[in-house]
Protein backbone atom coordinates (compact mmCIF):
# COMPACT_ATOMS: atom_id res chain seq x y z
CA UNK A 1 -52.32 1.05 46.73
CA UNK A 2 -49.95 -1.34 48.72
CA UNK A 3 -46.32 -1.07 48.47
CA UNK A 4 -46.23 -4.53 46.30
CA UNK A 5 -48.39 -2.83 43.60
CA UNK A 6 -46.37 0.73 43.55
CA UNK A 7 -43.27 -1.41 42.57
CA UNK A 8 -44.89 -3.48 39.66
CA UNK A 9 -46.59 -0.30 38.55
CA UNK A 10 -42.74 1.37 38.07
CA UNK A 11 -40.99 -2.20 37.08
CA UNK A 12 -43.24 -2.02 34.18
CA UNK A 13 -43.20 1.63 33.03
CA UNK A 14 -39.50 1.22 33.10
CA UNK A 15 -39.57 -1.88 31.30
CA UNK A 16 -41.40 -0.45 28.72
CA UNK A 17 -38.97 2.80 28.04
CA UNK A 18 -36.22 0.52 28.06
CA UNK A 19 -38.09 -1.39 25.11
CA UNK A 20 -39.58 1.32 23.47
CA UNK A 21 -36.63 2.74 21.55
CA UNK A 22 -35.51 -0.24 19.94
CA UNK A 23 -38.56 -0.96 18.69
CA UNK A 24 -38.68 2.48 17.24
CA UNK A 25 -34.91 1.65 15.70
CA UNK A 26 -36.23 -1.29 13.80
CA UNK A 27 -38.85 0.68 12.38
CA UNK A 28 -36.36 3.45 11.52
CA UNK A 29 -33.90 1.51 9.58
CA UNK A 30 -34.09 1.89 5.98
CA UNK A 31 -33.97 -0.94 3.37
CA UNK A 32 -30.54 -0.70 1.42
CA UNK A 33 -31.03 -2.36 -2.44
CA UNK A 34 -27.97 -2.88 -4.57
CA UNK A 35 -28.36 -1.49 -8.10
CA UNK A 36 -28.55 -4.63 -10.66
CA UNK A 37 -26.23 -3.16 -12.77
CA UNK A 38 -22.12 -2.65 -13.01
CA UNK A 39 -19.91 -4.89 -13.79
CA UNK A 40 -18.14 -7.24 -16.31
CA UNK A 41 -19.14 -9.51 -18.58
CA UNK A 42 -18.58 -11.68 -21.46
CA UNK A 43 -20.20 -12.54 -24.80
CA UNK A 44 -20.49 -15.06 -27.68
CA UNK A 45 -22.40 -14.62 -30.85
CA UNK A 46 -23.48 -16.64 -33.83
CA UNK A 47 -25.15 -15.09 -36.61
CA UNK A 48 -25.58 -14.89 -40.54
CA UNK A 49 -24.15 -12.31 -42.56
CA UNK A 50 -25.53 -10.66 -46.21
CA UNK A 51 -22.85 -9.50 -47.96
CA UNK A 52 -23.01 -6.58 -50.59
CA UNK A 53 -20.09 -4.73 -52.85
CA UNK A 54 -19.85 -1.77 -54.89
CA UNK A 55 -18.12 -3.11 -57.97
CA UNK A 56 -15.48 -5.20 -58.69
CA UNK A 57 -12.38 -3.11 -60.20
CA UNK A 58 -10.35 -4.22 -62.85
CA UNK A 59 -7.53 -2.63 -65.19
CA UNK A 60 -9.15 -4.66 -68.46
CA UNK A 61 -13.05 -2.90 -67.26
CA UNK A 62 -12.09 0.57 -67.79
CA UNK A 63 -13.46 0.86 -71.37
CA UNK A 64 -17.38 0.18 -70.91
CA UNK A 65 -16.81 0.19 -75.11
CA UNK A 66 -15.52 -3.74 -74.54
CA UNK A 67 -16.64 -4.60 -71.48
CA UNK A 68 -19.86 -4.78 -69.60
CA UNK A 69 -22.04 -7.18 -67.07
CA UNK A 70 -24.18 -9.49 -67.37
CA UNK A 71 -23.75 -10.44 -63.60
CA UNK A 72 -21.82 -7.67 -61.66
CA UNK A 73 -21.30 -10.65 -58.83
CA UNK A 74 -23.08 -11.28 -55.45
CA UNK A 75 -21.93 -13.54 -52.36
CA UNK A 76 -23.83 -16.07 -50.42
CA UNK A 77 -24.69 -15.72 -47.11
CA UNK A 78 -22.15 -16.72 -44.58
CA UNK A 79 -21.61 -17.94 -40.96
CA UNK A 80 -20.10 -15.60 -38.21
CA UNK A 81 -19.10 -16.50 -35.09
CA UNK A 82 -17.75 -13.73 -32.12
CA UNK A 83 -16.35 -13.52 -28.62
CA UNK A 84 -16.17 -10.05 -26.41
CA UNK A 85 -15.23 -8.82 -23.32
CA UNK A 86 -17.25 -5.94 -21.66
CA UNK A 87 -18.44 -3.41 -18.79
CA UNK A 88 -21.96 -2.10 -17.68
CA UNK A 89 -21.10 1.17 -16.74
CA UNK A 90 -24.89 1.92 -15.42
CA UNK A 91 -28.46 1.06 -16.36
CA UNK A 92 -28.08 2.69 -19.88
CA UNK A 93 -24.63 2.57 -21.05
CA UNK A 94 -22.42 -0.29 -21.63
CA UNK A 95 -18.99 -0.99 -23.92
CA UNK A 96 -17.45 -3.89 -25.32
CA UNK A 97 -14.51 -5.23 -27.78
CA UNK A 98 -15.06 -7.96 -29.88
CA UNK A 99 -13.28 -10.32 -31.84
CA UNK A 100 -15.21 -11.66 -35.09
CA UNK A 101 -14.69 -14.53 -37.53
CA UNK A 102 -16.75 -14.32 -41.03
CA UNK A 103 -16.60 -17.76 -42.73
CA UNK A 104 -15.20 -18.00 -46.31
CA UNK A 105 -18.58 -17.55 -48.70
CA UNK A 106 -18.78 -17.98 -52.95
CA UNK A 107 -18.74 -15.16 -55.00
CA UNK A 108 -19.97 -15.28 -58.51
CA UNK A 109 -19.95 -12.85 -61.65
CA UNK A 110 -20.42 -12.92 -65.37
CA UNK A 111 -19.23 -10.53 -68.11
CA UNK A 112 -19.59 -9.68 -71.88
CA UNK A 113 -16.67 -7.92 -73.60
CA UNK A 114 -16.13 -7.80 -77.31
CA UNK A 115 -12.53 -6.73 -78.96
CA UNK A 116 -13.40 -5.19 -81.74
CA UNK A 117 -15.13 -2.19 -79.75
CA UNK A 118 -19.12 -3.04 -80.47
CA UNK A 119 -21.12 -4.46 -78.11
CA UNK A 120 -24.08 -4.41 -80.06
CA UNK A 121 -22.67 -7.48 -82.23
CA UNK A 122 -21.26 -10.96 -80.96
CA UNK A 123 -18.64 -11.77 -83.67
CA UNK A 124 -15.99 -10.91 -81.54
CA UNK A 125 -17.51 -11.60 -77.99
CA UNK A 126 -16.63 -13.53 -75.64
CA UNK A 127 -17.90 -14.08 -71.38
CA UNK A 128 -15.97 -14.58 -68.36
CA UNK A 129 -16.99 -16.98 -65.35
CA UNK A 130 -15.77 -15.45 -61.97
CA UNK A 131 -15.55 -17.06 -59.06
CA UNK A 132 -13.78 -16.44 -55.46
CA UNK A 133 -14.15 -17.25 -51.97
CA UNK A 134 -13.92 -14.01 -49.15
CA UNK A 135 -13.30 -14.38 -45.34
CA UNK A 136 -12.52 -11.55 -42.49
CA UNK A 137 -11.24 -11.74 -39.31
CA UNK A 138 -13.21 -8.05 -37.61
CA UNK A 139 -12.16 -5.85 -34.77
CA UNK A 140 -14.32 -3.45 -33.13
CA UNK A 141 -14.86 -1.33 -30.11
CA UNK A 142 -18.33 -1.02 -29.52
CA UNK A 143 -20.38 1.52 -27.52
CA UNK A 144 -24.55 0.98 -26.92
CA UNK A 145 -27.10 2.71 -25.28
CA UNK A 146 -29.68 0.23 -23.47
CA UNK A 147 -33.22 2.30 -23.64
CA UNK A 148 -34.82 0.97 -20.59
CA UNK A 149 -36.35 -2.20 -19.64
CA UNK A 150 -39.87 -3.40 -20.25
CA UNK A 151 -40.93 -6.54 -18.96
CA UNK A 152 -37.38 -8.15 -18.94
CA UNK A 153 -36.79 -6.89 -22.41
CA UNK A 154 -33.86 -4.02 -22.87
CA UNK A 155 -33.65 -2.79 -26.47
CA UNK A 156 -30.80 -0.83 -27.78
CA UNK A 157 -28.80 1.25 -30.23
CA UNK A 158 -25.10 0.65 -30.76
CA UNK A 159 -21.95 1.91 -32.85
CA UNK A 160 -18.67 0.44 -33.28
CA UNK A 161 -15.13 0.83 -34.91
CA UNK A 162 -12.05 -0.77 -35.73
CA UNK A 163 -10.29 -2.88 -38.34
CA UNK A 164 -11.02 -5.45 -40.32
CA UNK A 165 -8.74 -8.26 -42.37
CA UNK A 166 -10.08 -8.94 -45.71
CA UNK A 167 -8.86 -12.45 -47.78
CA UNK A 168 -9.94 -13.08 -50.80
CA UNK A 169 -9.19 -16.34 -52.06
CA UNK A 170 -9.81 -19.21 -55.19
CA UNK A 171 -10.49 -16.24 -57.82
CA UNK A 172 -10.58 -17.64 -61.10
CA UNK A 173 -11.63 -16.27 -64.42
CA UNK A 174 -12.97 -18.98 -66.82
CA UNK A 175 -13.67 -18.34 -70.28
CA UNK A 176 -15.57 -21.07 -72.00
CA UNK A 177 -16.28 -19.40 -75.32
CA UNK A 178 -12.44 -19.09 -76.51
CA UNK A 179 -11.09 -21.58 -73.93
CA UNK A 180 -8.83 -19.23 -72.33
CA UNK A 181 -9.33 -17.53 -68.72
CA UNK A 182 -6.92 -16.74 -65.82
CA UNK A 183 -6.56 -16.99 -62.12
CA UNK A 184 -5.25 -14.83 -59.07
CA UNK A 185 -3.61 -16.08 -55.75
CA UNK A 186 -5.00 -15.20 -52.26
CA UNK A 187 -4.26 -11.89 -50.43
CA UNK A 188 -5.51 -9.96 -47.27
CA UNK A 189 -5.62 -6.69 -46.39
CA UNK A 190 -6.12 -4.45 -43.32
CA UNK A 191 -9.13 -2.06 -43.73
CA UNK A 192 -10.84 0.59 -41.35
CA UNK A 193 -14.56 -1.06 -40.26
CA UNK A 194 -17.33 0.20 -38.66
CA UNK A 195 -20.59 -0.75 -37.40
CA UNK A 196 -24.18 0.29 -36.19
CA UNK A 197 -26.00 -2.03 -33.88
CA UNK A 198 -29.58 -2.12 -32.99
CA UNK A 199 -31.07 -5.41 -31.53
CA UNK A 200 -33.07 -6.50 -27.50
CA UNK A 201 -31.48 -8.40 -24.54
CA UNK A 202 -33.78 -10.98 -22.83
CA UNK A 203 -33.51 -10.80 -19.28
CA UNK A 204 -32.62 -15.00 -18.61
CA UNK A 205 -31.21 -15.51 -15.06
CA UNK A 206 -29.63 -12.88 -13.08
CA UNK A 207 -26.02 -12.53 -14.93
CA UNK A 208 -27.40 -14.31 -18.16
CA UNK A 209 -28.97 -12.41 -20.96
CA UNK A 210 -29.87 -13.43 -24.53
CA UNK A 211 -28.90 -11.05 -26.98
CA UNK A 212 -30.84 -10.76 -30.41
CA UNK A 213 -29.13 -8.54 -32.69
CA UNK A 214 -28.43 -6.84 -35.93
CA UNK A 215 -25.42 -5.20 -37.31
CA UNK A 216 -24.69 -3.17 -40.07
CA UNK A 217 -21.28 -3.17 -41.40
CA UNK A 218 -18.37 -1.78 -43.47
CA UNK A 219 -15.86 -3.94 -44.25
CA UNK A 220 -13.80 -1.53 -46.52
CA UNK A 221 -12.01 -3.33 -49.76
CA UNK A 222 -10.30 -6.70 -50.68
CA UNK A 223 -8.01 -7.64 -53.62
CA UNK A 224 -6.50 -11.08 -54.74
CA UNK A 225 -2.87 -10.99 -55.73
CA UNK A 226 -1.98 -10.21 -59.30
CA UNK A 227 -3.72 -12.22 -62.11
CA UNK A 228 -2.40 -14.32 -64.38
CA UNK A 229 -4.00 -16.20 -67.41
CA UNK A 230 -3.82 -19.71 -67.93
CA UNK A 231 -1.67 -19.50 -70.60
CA UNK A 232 1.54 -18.05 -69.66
CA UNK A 233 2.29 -16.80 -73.14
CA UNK A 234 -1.39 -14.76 -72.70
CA UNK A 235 -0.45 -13.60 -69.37
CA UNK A 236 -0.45 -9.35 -69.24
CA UNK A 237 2.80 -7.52 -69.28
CA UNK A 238 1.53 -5.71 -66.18
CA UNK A 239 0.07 -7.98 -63.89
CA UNK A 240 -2.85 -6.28 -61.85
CA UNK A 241 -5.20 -7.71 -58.89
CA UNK A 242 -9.00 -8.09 -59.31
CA UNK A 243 -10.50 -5.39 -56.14
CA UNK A 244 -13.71 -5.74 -54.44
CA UNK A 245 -14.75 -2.04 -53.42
CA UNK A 246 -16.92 -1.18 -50.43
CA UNK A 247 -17.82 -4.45 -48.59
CA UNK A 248 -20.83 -4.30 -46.69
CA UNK A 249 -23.44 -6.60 -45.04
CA UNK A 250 -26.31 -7.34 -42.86
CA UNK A 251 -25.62 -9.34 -40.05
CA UNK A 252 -28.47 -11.04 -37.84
CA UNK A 253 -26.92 -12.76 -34.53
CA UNK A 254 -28.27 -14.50 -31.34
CA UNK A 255 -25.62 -14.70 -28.53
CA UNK A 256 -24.97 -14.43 -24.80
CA UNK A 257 -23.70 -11.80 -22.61
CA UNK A 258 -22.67 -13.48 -19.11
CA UNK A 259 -22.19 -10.93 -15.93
CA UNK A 260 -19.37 -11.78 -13.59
């Protein structure tokens, strides 16, 4: 072999140990992902609510000898509206706090009572017409679980608590029969709520998901102020307010939760 030969035969073995490691880097080096979760985000909600109470409490009720229901009341359906601030802690557990606004909705009730202690005959009977209008502003610290992610859809399970302020407002108390009836100012009242949550978040964009939910809540109570009648010389010695016990509803909401 001439000597021209020898040295291209070692140029190129060198060349190629000189190469051969950093090719064997680049197929080394591992592929580093960043997890899709952590972080902040915020949230806005619209939804319906359907609104349930226990009873509505009354110093005249006490004796079910004069008084009973034909109606024991109901409330419409209402609008809510809510804003939040939150964290994704990891792929399965976030936490938020939200503010909520219920809009006022009608409540309506009818009764029977009868003075002279018999029910069972209607020549001393008379009904009352009830009607009010309830709002609440609701507080809550909420905690959910996310339970994996199927196809871009995360459903979940969620609990909250905090307070809620309960107005009730417009009561009035119209008797038609004898011409008589009353009336009760507005009042609110700070109550302990709490919530369960269940609902899916729809995968939109990379910080943007749609959140369909449902809530179950506890509102607590809500009074008016004290009654009066229409009549001032009618009007009880001891003036009382009407109570609402044990506000619940269903809510349905859509919203967004927006990653930072």
């Amino acid at each position: 072999m001439s000597t021209f030969n020898k040295h291209a035969v070692v140029s190129a073995a060198l060349l190629c140990l000189g190469t051969a490691p950093v090719h064997a880097a680049d197929i080394q080096d591992p592929i580093v992902e960043v997890a899709p979760f952590s972080g902040w985000y915020l949230r806005g909600d619209i939804g319906m609510s359907n609104q349930q109470f226990d009873k509505l409490d009354y110093v005249g009720f006490a004796d079910p000898a004069y008084h009973t229901w034909f109606n024991d009341g109901e409330f419409d359906a209402g609008i809510t509206g809510q804003v939040g601030v939150g964290y994704q802690f990891n792929d399965w557990l976030r936490a938020d706090v939200t503010a909520q606004y219920r809009g006022k909705t009608e409540f309506s009730a009818l009764d029977f009572y009868d003075t002279d202690g018999d029910l069972s005959t209607t020549d001393d009977a008379a009904t009352n017409e009830y009607h009010a209008k309830k709002s609440e502003w609701l507080f809550l610290a909420n905690a959910y679980a996310d339970l994996g992610t199927y196809a871009g859809f995360t459903p979940y399970v969620g609990a909250g608590i905090g307070a809620s302020r309960n107005t009730i407002s417009g009561f009035v108390d119209n008797n038609i029969i004898t011409g008589g009836g009353g009336w009760a100012g507005s009042d609110s009242q700070w109550e302990l709520a709490w919530a369960l949550h269940a609902g899916v978040g729809i995968k939109a964009t990379d910080r943007m998901t749609i959140d369909l939910g449902y809530s179950y809540v506890d509102l607590g109570d809500g009074q008016t102020a004290n009654a009066s009648n229409f009549i001032s010389s009618q009007t009880r010695p001891d003036p009382e307010p009407f109570k609402f016990k044990d506000i619940t509803s269903h809510d349905f909401k859509v919203g967004v939760r927006y990653a930072f």
